[in-house]
N, C-alpha and C. Protein backbone atom coordinates (compact mmCIF):
# COMPACT_ATOMS: atom_id res chain seq x y z
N UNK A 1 -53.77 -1.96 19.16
CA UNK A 1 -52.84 -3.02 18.91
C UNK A 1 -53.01 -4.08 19.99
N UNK A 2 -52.85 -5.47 19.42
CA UNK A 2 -53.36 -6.66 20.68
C UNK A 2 -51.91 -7.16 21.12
N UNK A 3 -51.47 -7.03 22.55
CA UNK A 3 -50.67 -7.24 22.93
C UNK A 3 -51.00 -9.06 22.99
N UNK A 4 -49.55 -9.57 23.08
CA UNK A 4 -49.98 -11.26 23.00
C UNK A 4 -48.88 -11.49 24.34
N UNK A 5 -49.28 -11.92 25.37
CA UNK A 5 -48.38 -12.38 26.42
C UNK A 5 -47.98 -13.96 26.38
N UNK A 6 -46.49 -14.28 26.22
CA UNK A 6 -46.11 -15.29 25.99
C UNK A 6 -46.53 -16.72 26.83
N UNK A 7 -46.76 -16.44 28.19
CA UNK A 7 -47.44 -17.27 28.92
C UNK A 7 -48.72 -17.67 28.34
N UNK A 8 -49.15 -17.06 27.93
CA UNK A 8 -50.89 -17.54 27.73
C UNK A 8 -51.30 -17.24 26.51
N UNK A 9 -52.23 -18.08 25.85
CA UNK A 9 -52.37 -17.55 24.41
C UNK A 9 -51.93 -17.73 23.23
N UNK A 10 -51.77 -17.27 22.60
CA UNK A 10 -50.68 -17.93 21.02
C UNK A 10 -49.06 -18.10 21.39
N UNK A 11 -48.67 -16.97 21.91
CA UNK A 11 -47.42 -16.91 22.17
C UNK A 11 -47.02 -18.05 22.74
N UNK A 12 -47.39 -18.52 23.69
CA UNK A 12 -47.07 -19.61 24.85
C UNK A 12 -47.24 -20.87 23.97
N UNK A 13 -48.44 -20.76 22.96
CA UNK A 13 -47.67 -22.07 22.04
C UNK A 13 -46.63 -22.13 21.36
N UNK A 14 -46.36 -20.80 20.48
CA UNK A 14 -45.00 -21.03 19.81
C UNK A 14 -43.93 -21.52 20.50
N UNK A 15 -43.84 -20.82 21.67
CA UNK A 15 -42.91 -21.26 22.65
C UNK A 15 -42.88 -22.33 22.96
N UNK A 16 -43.59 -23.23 23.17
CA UNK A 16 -43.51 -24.44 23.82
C UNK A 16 -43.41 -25.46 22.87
N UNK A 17 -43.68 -25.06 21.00
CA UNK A 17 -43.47 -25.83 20.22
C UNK A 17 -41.68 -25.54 20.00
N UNK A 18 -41.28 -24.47 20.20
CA UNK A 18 -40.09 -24.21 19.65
C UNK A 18 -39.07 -25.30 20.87
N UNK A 19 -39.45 -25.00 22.16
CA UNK A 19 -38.79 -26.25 23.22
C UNK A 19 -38.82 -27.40 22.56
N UNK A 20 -40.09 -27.62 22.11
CA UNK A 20 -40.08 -29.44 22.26
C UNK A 20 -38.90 -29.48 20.89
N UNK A 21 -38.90 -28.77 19.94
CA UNK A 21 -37.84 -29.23 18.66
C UNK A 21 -36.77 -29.05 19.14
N UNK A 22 -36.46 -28.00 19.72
CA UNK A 22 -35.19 -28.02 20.51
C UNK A 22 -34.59 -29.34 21.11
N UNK A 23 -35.52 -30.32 21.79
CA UNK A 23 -35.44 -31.05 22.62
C UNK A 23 -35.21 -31.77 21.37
N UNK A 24 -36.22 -32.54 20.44
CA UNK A 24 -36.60 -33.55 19.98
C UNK A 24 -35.39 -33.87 18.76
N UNK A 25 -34.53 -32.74 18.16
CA UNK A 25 -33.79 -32.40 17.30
C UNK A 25 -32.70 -33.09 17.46
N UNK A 26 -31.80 -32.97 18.87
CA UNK A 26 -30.39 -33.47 19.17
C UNK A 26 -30.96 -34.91 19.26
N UNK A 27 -32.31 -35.29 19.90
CA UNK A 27 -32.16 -37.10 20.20
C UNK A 27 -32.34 -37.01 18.84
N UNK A 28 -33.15 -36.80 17.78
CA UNK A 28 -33.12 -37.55 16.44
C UNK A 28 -31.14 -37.66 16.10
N UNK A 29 -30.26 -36.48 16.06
CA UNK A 29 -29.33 -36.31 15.44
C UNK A 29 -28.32 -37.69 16.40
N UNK A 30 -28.54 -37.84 17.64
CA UNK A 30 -27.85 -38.43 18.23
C UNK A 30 -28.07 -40.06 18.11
N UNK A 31 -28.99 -40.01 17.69
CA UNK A 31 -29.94 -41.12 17.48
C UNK A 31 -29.31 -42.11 15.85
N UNK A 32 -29.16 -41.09 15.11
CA UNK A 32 -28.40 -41.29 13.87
C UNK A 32 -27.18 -41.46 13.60
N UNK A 33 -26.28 -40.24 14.58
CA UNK A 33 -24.52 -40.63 14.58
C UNK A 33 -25.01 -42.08 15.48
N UNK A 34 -25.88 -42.32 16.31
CA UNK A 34 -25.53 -43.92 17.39
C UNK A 34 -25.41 -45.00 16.22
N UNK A 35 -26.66 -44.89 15.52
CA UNK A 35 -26.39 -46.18 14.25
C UNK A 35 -25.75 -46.08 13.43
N UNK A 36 -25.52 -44.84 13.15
CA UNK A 36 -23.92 -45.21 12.12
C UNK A 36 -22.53 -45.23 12.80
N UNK A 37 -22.34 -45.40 13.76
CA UNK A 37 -21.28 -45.77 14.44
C UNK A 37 -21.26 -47.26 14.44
N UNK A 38 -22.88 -48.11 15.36
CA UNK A 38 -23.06 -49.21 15.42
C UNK A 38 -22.62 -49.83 14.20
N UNK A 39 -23.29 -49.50 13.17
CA UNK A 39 -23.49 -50.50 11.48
C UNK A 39 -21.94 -50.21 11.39
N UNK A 40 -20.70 -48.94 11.65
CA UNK A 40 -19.69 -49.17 11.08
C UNK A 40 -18.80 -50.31 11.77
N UNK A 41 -18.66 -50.39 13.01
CA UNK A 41 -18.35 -51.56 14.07
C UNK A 41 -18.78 -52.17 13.65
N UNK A 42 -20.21 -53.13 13.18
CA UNK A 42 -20.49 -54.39 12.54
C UNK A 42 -20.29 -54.43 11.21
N UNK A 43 -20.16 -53.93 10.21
CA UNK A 43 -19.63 -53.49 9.05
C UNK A 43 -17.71 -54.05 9.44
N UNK A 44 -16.99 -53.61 9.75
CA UNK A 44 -15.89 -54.31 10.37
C UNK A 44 -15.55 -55.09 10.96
N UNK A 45 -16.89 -55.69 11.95
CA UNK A 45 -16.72 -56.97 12.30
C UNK A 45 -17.23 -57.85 11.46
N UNK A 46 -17.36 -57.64 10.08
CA UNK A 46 -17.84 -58.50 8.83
C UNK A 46 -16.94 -58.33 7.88
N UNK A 47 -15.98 -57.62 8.09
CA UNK A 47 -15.01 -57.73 6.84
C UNK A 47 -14.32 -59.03 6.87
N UNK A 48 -14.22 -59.23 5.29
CA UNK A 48 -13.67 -60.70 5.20
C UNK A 48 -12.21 -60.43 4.82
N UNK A 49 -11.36 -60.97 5.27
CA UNK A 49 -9.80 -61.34 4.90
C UNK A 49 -9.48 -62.58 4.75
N UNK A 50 -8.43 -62.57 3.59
CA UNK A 50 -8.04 -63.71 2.80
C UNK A 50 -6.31 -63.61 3.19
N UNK A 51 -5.51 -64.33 3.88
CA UNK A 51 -3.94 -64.16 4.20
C UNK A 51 -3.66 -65.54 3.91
N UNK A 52 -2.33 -65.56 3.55
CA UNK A 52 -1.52 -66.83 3.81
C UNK A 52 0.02 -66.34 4.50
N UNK A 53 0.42 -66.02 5.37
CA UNK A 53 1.85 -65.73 5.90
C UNK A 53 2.29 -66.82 6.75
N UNK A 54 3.33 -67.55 6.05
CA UNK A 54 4.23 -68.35 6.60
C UNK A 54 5.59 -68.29 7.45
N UNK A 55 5.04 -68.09 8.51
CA UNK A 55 6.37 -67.35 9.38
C UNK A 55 6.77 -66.36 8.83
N UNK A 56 5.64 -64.89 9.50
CA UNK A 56 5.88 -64.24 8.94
C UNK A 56 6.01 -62.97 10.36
N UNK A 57 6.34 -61.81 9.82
CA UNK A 57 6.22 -61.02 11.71
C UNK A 57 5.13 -60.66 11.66
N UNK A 58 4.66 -60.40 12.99
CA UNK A 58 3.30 -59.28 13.04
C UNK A 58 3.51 -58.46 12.47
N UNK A 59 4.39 -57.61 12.56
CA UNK A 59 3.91 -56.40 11.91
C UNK A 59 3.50 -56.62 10.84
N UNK A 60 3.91 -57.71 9.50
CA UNK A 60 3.52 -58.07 7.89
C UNK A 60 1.96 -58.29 8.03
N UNK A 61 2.28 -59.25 9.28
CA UNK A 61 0.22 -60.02 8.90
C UNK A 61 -0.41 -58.57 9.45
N UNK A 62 -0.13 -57.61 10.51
CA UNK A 62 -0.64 -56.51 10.57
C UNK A 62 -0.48 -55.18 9.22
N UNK A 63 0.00 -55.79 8.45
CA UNK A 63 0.01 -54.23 7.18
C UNK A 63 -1.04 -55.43 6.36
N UNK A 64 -0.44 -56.35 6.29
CA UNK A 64 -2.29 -57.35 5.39
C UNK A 64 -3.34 -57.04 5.91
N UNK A 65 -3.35 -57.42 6.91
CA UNK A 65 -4.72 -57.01 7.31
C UNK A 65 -5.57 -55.86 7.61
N UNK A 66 -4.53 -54.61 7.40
CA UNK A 66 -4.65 -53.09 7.06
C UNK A 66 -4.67 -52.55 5.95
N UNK A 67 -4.46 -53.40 4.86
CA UNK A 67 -4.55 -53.11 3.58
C UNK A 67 -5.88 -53.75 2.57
N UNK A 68 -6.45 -55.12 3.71
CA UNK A 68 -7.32 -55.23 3.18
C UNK A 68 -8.42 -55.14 4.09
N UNK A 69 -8.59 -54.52 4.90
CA UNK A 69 -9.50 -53.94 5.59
C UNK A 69 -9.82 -52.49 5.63
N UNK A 70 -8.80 -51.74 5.49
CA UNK A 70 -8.45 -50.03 5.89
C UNK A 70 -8.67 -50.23 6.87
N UNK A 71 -8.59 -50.66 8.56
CA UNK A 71 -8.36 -50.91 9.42
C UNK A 71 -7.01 -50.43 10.11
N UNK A 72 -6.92 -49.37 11.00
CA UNK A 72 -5.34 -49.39 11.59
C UNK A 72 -5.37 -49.98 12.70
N UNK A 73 -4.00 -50.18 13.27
CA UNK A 73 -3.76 -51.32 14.74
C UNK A 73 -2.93 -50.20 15.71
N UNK A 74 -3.88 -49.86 16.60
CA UNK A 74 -3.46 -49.12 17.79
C UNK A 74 -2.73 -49.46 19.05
N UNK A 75 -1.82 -49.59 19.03
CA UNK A 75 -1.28 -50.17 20.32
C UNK A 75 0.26 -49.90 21.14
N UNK A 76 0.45 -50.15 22.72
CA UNK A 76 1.50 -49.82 23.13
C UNK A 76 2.88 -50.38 22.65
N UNK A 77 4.03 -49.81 21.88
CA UNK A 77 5.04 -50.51 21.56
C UNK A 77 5.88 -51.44 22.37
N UNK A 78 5.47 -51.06 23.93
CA UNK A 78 6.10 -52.07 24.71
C UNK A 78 5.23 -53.41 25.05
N UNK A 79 3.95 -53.41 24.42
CA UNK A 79 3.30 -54.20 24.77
C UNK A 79 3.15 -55.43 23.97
N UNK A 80 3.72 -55.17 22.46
CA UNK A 80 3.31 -56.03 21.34
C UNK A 80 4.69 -56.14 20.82
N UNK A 81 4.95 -57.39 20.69
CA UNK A 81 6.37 -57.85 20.04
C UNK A 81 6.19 -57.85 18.56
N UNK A 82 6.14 -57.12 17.95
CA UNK A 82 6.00 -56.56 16.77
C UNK A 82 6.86 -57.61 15.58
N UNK A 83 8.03 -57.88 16.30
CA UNK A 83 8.90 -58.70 15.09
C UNK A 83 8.80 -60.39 15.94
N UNK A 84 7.57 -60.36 16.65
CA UNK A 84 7.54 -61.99 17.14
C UNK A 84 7.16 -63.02 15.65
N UNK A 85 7.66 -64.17 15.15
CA UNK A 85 6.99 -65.02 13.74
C UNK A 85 6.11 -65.53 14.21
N UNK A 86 4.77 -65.74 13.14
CA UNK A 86 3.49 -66.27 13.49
C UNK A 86 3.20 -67.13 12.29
N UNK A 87 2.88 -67.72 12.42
CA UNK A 87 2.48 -68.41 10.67
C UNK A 87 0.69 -68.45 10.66
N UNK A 88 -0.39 -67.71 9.77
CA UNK A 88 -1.47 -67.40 9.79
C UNK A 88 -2.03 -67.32 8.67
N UNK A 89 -3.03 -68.31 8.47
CA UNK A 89 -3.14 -68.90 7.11
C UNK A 89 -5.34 -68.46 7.17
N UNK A 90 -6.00 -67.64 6.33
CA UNK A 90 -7.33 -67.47 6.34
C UNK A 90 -8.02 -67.32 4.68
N UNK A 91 -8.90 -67.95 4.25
CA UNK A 91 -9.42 -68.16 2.84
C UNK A 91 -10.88 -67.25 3.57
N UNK A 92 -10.92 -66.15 3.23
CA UNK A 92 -12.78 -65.40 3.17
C UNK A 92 -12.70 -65.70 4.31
N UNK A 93 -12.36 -65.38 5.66
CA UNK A 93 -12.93 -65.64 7.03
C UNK A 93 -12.90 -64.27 7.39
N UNK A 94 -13.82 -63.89 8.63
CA UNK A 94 -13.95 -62.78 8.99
C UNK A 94 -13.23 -62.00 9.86
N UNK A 95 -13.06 -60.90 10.02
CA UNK A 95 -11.76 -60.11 10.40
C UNK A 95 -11.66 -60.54 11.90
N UNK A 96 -12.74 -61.17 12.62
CA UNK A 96 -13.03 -61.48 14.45
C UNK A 96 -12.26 -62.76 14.17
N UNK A 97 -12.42 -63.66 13.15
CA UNK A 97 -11.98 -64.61 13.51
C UNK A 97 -10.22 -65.00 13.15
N UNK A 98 -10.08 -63.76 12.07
CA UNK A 98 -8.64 -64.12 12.18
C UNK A 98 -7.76 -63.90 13.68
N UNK A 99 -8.35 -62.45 14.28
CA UNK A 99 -7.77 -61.79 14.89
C UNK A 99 -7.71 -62.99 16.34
N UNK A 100 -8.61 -63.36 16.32
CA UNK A 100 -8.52 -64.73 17.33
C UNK A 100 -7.50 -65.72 16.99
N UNK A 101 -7.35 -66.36 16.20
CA UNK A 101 -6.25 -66.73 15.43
C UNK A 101 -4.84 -66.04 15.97
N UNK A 102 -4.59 -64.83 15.82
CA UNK A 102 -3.34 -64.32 15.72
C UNK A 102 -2.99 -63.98 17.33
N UNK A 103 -3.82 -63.76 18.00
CA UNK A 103 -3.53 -63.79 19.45
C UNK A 103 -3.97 -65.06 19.89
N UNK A 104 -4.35 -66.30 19.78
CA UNK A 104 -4.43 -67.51 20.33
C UNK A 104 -3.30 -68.06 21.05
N UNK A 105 -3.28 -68.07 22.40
CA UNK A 105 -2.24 -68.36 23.04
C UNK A 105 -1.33 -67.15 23.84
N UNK A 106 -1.67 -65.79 23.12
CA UNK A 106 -0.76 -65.04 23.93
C UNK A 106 -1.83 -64.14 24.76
N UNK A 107 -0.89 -62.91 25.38
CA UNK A 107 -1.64 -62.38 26.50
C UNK A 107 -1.73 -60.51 25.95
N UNK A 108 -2.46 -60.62 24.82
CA UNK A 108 -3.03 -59.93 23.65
C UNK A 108 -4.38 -59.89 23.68
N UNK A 109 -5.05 -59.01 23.84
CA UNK A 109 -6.77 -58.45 23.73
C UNK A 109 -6.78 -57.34 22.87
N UNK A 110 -7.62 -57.74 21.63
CA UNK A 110 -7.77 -56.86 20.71
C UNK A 110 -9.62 -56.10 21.08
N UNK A 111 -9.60 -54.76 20.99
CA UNK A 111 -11.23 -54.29 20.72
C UNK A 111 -11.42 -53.98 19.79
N UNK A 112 -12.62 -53.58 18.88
CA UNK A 112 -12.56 -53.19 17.45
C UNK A 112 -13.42 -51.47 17.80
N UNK A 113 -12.19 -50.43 16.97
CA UNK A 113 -13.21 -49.16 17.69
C UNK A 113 -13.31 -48.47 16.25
N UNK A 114 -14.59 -48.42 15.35
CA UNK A 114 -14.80 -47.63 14.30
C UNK A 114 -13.47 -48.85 13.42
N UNK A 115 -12.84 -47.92 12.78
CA UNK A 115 -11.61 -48.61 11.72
C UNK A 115 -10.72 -48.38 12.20
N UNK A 116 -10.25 -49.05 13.77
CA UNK A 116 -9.36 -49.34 14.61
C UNK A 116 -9.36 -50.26 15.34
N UNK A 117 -8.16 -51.09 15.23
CA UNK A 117 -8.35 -52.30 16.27
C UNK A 117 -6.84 -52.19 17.05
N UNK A 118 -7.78 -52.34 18.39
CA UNK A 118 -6.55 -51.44 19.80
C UNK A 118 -6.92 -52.70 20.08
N UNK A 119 -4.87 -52.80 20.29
CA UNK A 119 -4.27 -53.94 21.38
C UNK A 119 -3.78 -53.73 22.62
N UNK A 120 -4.04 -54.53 23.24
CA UNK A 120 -3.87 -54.57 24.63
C UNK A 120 -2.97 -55.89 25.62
N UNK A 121 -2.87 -55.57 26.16
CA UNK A 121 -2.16 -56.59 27.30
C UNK A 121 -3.34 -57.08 27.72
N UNK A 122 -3.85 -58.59 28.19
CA UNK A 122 -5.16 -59.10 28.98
C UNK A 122 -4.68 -58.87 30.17
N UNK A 123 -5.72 -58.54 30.94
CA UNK A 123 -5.78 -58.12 32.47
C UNK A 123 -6.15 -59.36 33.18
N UNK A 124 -6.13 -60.14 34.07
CA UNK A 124 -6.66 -61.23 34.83
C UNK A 124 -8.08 -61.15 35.05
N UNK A 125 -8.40 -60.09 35.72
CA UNK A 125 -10.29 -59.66 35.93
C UNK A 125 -11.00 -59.27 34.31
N UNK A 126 -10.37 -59.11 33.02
CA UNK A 126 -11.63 -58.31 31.99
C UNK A 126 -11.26 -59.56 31.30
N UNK A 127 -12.39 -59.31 30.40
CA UNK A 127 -12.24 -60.03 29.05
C UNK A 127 -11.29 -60.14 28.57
N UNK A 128 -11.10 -60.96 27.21
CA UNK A 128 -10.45 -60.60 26.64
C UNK A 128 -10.24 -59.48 25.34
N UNK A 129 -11.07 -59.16 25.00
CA UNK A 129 -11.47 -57.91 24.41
C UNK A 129 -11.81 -56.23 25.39
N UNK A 130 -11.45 -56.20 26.29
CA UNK A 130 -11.25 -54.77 27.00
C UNK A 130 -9.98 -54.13 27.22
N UNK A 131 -10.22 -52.74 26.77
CA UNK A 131 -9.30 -52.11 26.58
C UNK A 131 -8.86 -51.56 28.21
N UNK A 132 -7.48 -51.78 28.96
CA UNK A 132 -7.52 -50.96 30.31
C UNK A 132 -6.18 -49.75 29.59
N UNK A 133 -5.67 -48.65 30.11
CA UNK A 133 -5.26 -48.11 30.34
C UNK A 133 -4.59 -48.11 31.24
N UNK A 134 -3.18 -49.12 31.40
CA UNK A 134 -2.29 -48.98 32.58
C UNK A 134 -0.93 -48.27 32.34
N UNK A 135 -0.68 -47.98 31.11
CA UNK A 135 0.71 -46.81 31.45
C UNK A 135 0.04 -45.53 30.57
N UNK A 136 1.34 -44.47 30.79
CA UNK A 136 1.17 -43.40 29.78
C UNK A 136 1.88 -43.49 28.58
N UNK A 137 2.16 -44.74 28.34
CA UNK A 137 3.08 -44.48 27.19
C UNK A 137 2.46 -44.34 26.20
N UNK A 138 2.79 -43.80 25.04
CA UNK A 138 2.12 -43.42 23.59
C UNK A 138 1.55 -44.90 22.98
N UNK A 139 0.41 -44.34 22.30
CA UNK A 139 -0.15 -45.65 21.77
C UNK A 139 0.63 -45.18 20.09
N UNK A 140 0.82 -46.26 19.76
CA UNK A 140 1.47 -46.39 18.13
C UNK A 140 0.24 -46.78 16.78
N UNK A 141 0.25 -45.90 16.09
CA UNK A 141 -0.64 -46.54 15.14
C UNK A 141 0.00 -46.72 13.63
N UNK A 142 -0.11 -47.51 12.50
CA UNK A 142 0.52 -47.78 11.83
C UNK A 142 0.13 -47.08 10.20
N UNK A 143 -0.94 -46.61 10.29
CA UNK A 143 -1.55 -45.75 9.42
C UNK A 143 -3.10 -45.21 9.26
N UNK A 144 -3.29 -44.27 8.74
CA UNK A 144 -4.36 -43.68 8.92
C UNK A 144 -5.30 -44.25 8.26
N UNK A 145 -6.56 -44.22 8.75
CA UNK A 145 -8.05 -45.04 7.52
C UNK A 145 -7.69 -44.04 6.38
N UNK A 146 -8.54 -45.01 5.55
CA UNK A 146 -9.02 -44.60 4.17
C UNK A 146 -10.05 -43.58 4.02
């Protein structure tokens, strides 16, 4: 009987083919959840919304724009005046540009994460689109995706 020692010989290839798939397997898989994450974030930053609300509250232009996006709005209840009137008027424009629109002027930073768009308080040093984490209070969301 021919003994086969894994170091050297046939064995030592199987082995070293079975590593590299090992290896090569998670970057393909990781590689695939990365772009379908990406395309769903730009996929949402291309959704088009159509509103007309005439002095209306956030929270209304926020269930429109959750109803025609499947989009939910994540955010601290002490942070967002929820029953502030806005009047926000969009024919086919894209979901970035309303949302600019609806915080224009206040101290509101929206990010877009998957089919969530988290609000924030603007910080003096970030963008206006970064999310910080300065209390523990519960973030509120208004309904679940589709």
């Amino acid at each position: 009987m021919k003994k086969t020692n894994l170091a050297t010989g046939r064995g030592g290839r199987v082995v070293a083919t079975c590593f590299r798939c090992l290896f090569v397997i998670p970057m393909l898989l990781l590689g695939c959840f990365g772009a379908t994450s990406a395309a769903a974030q730009t996929q949402q930053a291309l959704s088009r919304v159509s509103l007309d609300a005439p002095d209306a509250t956030v929270i209304t232009v926020f269930q429109a724009i959750q109803q025609q996006t499947g989009c939910s709005f994540v955010y601290n209840t002490s942070d967002i005046d929820t029953d502030r009137k806005v009047t926000v008027s969009a024919q086919d424009e894209p979901l970035t540009a309303l949302l600019d629109k609806l915080f224009a002027g206040s101290d509101i930073a929206y990010t877009l994460r998957d089919k969530h768009i988290v609000l924030s308080k603007k910080t003096k040093n970030s963008p206006p689109t970064t999310l910080r984490a300065e209390s523990a209070e519960p973030l509120r969301t208004l309904r679940a995706c589709r």
